[in-house]
Protein backbone atom coordinates (compact mmCIF):
# COMPACT_ATOMS: atom_id res chain seq x y z
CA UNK A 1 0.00 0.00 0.00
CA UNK A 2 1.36 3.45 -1.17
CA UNK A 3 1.25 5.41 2.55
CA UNK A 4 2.02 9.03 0.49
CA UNK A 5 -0.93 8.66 -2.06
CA UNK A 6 -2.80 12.40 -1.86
CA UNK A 7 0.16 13.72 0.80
CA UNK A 8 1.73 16.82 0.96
CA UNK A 9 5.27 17.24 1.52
CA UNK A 10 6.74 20.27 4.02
CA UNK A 11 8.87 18.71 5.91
CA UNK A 12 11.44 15.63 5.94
CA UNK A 13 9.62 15.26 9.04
CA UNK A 14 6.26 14.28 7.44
CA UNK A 15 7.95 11.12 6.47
CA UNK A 16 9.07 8.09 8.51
CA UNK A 17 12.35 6.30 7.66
CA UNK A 18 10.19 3.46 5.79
CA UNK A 19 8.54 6.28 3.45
CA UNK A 20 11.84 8.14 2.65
CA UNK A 21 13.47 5.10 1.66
CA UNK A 22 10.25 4.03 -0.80
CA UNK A 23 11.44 7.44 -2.57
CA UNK A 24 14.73 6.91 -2.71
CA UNK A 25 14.05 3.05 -3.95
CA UNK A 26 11.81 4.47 -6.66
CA UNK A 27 14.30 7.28 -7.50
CA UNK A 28 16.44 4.20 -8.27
CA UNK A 29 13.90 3.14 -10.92
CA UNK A 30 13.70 6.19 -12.35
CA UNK A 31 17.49 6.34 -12.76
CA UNK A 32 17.73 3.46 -14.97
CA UNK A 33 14.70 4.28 -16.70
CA UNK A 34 13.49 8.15 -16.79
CA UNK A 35 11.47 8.11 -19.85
CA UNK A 36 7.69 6.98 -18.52
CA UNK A 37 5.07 8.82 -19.83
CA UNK A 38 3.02 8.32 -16.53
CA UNK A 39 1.73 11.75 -15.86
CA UNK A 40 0.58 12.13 -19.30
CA UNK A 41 -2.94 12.88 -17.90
CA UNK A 42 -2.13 15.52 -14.72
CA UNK A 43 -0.91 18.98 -14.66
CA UNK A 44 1.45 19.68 -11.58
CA UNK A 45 1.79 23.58 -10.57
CA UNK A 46 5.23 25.46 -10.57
CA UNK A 47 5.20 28.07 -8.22
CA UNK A 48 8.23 30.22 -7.51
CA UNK A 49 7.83 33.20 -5.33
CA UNK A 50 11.76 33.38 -5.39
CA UNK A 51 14.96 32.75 -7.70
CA UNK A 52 15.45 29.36 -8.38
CA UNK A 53 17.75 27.14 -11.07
CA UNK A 54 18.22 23.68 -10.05
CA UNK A 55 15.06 22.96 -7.88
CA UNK A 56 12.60 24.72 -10.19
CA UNK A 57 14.17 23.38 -13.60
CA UNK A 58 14.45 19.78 -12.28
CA UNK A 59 11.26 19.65 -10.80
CA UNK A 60 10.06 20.87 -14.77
CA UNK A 61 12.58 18.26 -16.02
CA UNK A 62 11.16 15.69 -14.11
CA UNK A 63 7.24 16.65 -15.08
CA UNK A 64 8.48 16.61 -18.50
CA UNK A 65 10.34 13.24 -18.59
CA UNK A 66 7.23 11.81 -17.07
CA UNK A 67 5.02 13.30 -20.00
CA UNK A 68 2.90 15.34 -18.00
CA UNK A 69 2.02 19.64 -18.27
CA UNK A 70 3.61 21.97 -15.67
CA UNK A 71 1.96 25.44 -15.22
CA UNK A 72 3.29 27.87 -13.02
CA UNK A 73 5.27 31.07 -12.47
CA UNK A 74 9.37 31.75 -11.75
CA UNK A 75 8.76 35.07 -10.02
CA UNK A 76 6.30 36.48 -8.21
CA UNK A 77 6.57 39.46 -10.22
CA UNK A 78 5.20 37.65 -12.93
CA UNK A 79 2.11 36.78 -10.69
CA UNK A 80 -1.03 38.31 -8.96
CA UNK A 81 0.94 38.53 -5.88
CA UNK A 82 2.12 41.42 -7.43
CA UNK A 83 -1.08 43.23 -7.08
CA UNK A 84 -1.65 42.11 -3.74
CA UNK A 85 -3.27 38.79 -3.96
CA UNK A 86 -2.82 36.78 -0.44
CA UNK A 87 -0.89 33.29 -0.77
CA UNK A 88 -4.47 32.05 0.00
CA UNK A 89 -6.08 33.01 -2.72
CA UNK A 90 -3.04 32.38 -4.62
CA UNK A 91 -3.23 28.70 -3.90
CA UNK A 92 -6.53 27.98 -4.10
CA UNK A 93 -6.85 29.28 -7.59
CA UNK A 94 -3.81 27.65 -8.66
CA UNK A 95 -5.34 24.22 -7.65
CA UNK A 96 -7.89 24.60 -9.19
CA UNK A 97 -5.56 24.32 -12.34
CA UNK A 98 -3.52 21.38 -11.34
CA UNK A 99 -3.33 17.94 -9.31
CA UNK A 100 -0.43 19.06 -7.38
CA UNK A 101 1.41 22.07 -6.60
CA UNK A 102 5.56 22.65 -6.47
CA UNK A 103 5.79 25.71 -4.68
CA UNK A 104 9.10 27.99 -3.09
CA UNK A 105 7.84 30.78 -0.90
CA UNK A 106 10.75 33.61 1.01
CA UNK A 107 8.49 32.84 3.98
CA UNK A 108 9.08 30.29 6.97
CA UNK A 109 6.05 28.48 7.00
CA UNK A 110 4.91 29.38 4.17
CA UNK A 111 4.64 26.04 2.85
CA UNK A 112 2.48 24.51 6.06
CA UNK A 113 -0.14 27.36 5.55
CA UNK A 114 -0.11 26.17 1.98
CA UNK A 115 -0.30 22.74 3.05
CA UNK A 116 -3.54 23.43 5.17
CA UNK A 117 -5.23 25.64 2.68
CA UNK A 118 -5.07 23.52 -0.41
CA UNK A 119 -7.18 21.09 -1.97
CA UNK A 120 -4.48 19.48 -3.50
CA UNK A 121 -1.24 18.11 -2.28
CA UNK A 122 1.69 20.71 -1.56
CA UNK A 123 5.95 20.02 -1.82
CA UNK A 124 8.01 22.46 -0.16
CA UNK A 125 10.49 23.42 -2.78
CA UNK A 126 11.96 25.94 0.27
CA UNK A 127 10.38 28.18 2.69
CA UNK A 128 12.73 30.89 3.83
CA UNK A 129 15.27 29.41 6.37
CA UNK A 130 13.42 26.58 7.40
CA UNK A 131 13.13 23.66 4.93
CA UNK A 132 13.85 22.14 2.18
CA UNK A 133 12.97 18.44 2.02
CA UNK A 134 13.68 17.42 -1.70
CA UNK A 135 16.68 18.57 -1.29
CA UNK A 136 17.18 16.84 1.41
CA UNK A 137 15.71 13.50 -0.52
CA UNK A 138 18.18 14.02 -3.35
CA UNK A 139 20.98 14.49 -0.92
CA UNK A 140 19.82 11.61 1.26
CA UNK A 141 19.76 9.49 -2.59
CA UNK A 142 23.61 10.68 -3.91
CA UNK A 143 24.99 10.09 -0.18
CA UNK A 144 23.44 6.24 -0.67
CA UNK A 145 24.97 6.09 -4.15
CA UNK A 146 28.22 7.16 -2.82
CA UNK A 147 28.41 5.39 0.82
CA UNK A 148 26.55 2.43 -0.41
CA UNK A 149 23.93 2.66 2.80
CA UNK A 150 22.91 5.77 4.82
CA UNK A 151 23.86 4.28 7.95
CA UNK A 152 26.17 5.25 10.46
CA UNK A 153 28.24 7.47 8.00
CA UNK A 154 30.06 11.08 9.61
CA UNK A 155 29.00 13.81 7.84
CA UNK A 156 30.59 17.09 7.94
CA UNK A 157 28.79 20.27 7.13
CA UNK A 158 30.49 23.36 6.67
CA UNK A 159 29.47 26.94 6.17
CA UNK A 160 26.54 28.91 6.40
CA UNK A 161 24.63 25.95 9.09
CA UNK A 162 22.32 29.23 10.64
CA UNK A 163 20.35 30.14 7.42
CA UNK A 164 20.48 27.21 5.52
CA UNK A 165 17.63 25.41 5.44
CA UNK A 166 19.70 22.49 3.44
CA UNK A 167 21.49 21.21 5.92
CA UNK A 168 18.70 21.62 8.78
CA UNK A 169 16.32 19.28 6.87
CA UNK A 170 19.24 16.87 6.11
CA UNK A 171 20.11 16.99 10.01
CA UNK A 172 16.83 15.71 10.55
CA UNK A 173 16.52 13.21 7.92
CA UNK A 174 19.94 11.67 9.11
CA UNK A 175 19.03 11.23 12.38
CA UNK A 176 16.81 8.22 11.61
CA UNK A 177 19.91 6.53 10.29
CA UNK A 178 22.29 7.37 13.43
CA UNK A 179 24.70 10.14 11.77
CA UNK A 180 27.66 11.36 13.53
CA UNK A 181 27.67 15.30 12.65
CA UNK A 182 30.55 17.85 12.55
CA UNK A 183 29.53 21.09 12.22
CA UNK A 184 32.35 23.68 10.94
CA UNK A 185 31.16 27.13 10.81
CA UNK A 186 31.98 30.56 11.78
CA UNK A 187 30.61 31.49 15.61
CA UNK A 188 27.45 33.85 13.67
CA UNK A 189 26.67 30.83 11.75
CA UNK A 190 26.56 28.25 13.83
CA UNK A 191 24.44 25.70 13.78
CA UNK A 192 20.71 26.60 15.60
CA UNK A 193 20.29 25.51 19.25
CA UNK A 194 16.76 23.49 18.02
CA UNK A 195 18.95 21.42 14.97
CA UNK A 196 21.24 20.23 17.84
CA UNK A 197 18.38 19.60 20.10
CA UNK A 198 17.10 17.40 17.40
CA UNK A 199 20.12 15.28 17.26
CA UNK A 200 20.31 14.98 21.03
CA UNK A 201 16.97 13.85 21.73
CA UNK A 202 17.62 11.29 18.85
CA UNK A 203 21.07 10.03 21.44
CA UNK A 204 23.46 10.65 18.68
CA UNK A 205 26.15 13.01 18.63
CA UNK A 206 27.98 16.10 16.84
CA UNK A 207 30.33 18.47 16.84
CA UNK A 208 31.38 21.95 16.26
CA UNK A 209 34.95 23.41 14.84
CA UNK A 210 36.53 26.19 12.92
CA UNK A 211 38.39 24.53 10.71
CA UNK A 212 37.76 21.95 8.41
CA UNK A 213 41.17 20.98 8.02
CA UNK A 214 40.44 19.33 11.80
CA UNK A 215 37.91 16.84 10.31
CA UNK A 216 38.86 16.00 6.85
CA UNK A 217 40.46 12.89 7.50
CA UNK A 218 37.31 11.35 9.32
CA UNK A 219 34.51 12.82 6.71
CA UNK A 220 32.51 10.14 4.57
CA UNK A 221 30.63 13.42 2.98
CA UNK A 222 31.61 16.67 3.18
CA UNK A 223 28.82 18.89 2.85
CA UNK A 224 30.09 22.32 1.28
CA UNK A 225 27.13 25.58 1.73
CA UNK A 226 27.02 28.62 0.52
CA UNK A 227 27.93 32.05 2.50
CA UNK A 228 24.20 33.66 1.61
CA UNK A 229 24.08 37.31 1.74
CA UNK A 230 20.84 37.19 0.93
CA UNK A 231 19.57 35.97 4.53
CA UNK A 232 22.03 38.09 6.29
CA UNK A 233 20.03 41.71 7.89
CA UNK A 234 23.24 43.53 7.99
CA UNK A 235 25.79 43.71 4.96
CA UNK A 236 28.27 44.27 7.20
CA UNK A 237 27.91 41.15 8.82
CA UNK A 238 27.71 38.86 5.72
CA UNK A 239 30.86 41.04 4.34
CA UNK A 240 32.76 39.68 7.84
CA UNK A 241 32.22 36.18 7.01
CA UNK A 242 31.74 35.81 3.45
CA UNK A 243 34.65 33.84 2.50
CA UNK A 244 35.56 31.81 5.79
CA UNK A 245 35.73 28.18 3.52
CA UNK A 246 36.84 27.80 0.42
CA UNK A 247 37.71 24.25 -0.10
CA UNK A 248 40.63 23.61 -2.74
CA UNK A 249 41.27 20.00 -4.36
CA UNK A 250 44.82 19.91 -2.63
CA UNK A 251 42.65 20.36 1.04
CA UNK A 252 41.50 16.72 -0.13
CA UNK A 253 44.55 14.93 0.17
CA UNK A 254 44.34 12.68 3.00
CA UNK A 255 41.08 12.28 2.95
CA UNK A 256 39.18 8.80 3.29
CA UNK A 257 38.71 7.16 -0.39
CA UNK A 258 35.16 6.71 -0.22
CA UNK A 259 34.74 10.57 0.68
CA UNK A 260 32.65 12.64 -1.57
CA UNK A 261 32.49 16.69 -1.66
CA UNK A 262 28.31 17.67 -2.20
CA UNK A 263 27.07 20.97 -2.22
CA UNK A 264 23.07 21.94 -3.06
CA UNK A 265 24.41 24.57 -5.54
CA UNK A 266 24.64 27.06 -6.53
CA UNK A 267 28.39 27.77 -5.08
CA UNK A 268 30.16 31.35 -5.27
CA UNK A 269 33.34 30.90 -3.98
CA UNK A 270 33.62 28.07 -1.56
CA UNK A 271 34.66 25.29 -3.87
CA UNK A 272 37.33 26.19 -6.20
CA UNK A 273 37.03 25.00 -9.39
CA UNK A 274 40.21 22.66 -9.35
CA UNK A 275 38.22 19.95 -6.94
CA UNK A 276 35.52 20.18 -10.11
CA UNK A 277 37.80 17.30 -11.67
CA UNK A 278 38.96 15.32 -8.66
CA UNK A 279 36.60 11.74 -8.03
CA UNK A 280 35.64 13.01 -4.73
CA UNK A 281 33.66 16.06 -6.50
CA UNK A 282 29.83 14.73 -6.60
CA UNK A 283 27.50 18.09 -6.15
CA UNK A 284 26.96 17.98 -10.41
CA UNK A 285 26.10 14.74 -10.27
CA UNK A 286 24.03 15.49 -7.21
CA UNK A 287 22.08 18.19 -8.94
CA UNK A 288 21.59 15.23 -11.61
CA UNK A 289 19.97 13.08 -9.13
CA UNK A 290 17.15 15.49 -7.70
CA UNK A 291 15.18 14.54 -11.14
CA UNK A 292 15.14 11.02 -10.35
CA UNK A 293 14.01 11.81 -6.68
CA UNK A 294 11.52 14.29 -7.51
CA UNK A 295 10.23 12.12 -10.03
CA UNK A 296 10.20 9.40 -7.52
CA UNK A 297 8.09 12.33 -5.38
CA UNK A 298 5.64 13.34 -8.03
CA UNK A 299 4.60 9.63 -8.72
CA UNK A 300 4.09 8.63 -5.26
CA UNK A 301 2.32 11.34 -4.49
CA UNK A 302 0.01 11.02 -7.25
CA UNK A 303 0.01 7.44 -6.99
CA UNK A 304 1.21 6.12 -9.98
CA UNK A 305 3.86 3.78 -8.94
């Protein structure tokens, strides 16, 4: 019995260890065969109230390998919002449109409300700082293709772990599969008091350093964020910190062999671009993967596989 027929999808949280693994088992599938005209009956709703590149073009990709219609909008400015319109109204015009709704929204909790108001089933391509659970399922999928399992593996995050909303719905997600975590971070962007609550209240352990040379020879992944000035209130601040990491392919040596360097895109400056052709670089093949995984999402959702 498909348990995420009709659901909507906010948070990694709304799934249990059983369900996330269904997606990443079907993701699988779709890997070795993308082409299924499945969805050649539903239209599935694209809406982007901010930027986007990878999540909003993969979640098209993935509508379009799977033969169905996408409708939508990749800027609010494009939108009634515009003019005024409440993300109520927004939403339940929209589904009125559609079978299911893709939708990226500046503001925390955004996505719930959406969740609650809609008639048809919601996924969270990113509300504000909070979440971002395919991105977490696609990161979840590469670090199984990479480790082999998803158990017991030490992860390393480094970077911006305050305002990224990455690596706080991978925390979670990883929890379930008893992660060691190493936070590396400057002291502003360190990672929030409720993330590490999370992990203690699951009796697992992390971290924290400045310096990721102190943990490269233990990391199975090495999780690389972005410094994002856009979250930052003050300039100032964001100007202090902006290029504390910048990981170089001669950083790697040393490193475990199964290691692999992921980062949910897009980067600036904190991967130079001579790691781009060492076998421990995986974040292009990464972005690769969340098509698989959200087509994995879209057909559970809508029950077709």
């Amino acid at each position: 019995m498909n348990m995420l027929k009709g659901r909507s999808l906010v948070s990694i949280t709304d799934y249990s260890k059983d369900e996330i693994i269904q997606i990443l088992d079907l993701a699988e599938e779709f890997e070795k065969n993308q082409r299924q005209k499945i969805l050649d009956q539903y239209v599935i709703a694209s809406l982007f109230f901010e930027p986007s590149t990878r999540t909003r073009l993969s979640f098209e990709s993935a509508v379009q390998y799977l033969g169905g219609s996408i409708i939508g909008f990749a800027s609010a400015d494009t939108s009634s919002v515009k003019k005024g319109e409440s993300l109520k109204d927004t939403i339940l015009t929209v589904s009125c449109y559609s079978d299911l709704i893709v939708m990226r929204n500046p503001m925390d909790g955004s996505a719930r409300y959406a969740s609650e108001v809609s008639p048809v089933p919601i996924i969270n391509a990113g509300d504000g700082v909070n979440q971002h659970p395919t991105q977490c399922l696609l990161d979840l999928y590469s670090i199984r293709k990479t480790q082999g399992s998803l158990e017991n593996i030490n992860i390393v995050m480094i970077g911006d772990l305050k305002y990224g909303r990455t690596v706080h719905s991978l925390v979670q997600a990883l929890t379930l599969f008893g992660a060691t975590f190493h936070f590396v971070s400057p002291e502003s962007l360190k990672m929030p008091s409720s993330v590490k609550t999370w992990i203690k209240n699951a009796g697992l352990e992390y971290h924290q350093y400045s310096d990721i040379m102190d943990v490269m020879p233990i990391a199975d992944i090495l999780y690389m964020t972005r410094i994002q000035g856009e979250r930052f209130p003050d300039p100032l601040e964001y100007e202090k910190v902006k290029n504390s990491y910048i990981l170089n392919k001669q950083m790697l040596e040393g490193s475990k062999d199964n290691m692999r360097v992921l980062h949910p895109l897009p980067r600036v400056n904190e991967i130079n671009e001579d790691v781009d052709d060492s076998p421990k670089a995986y974040y292009f093949q990464q972005a690769k993967n969340g098509v698989y995984v959200r087509q994995a999402l879209i057909a559970a959702i809508l029950d077709l596989k």
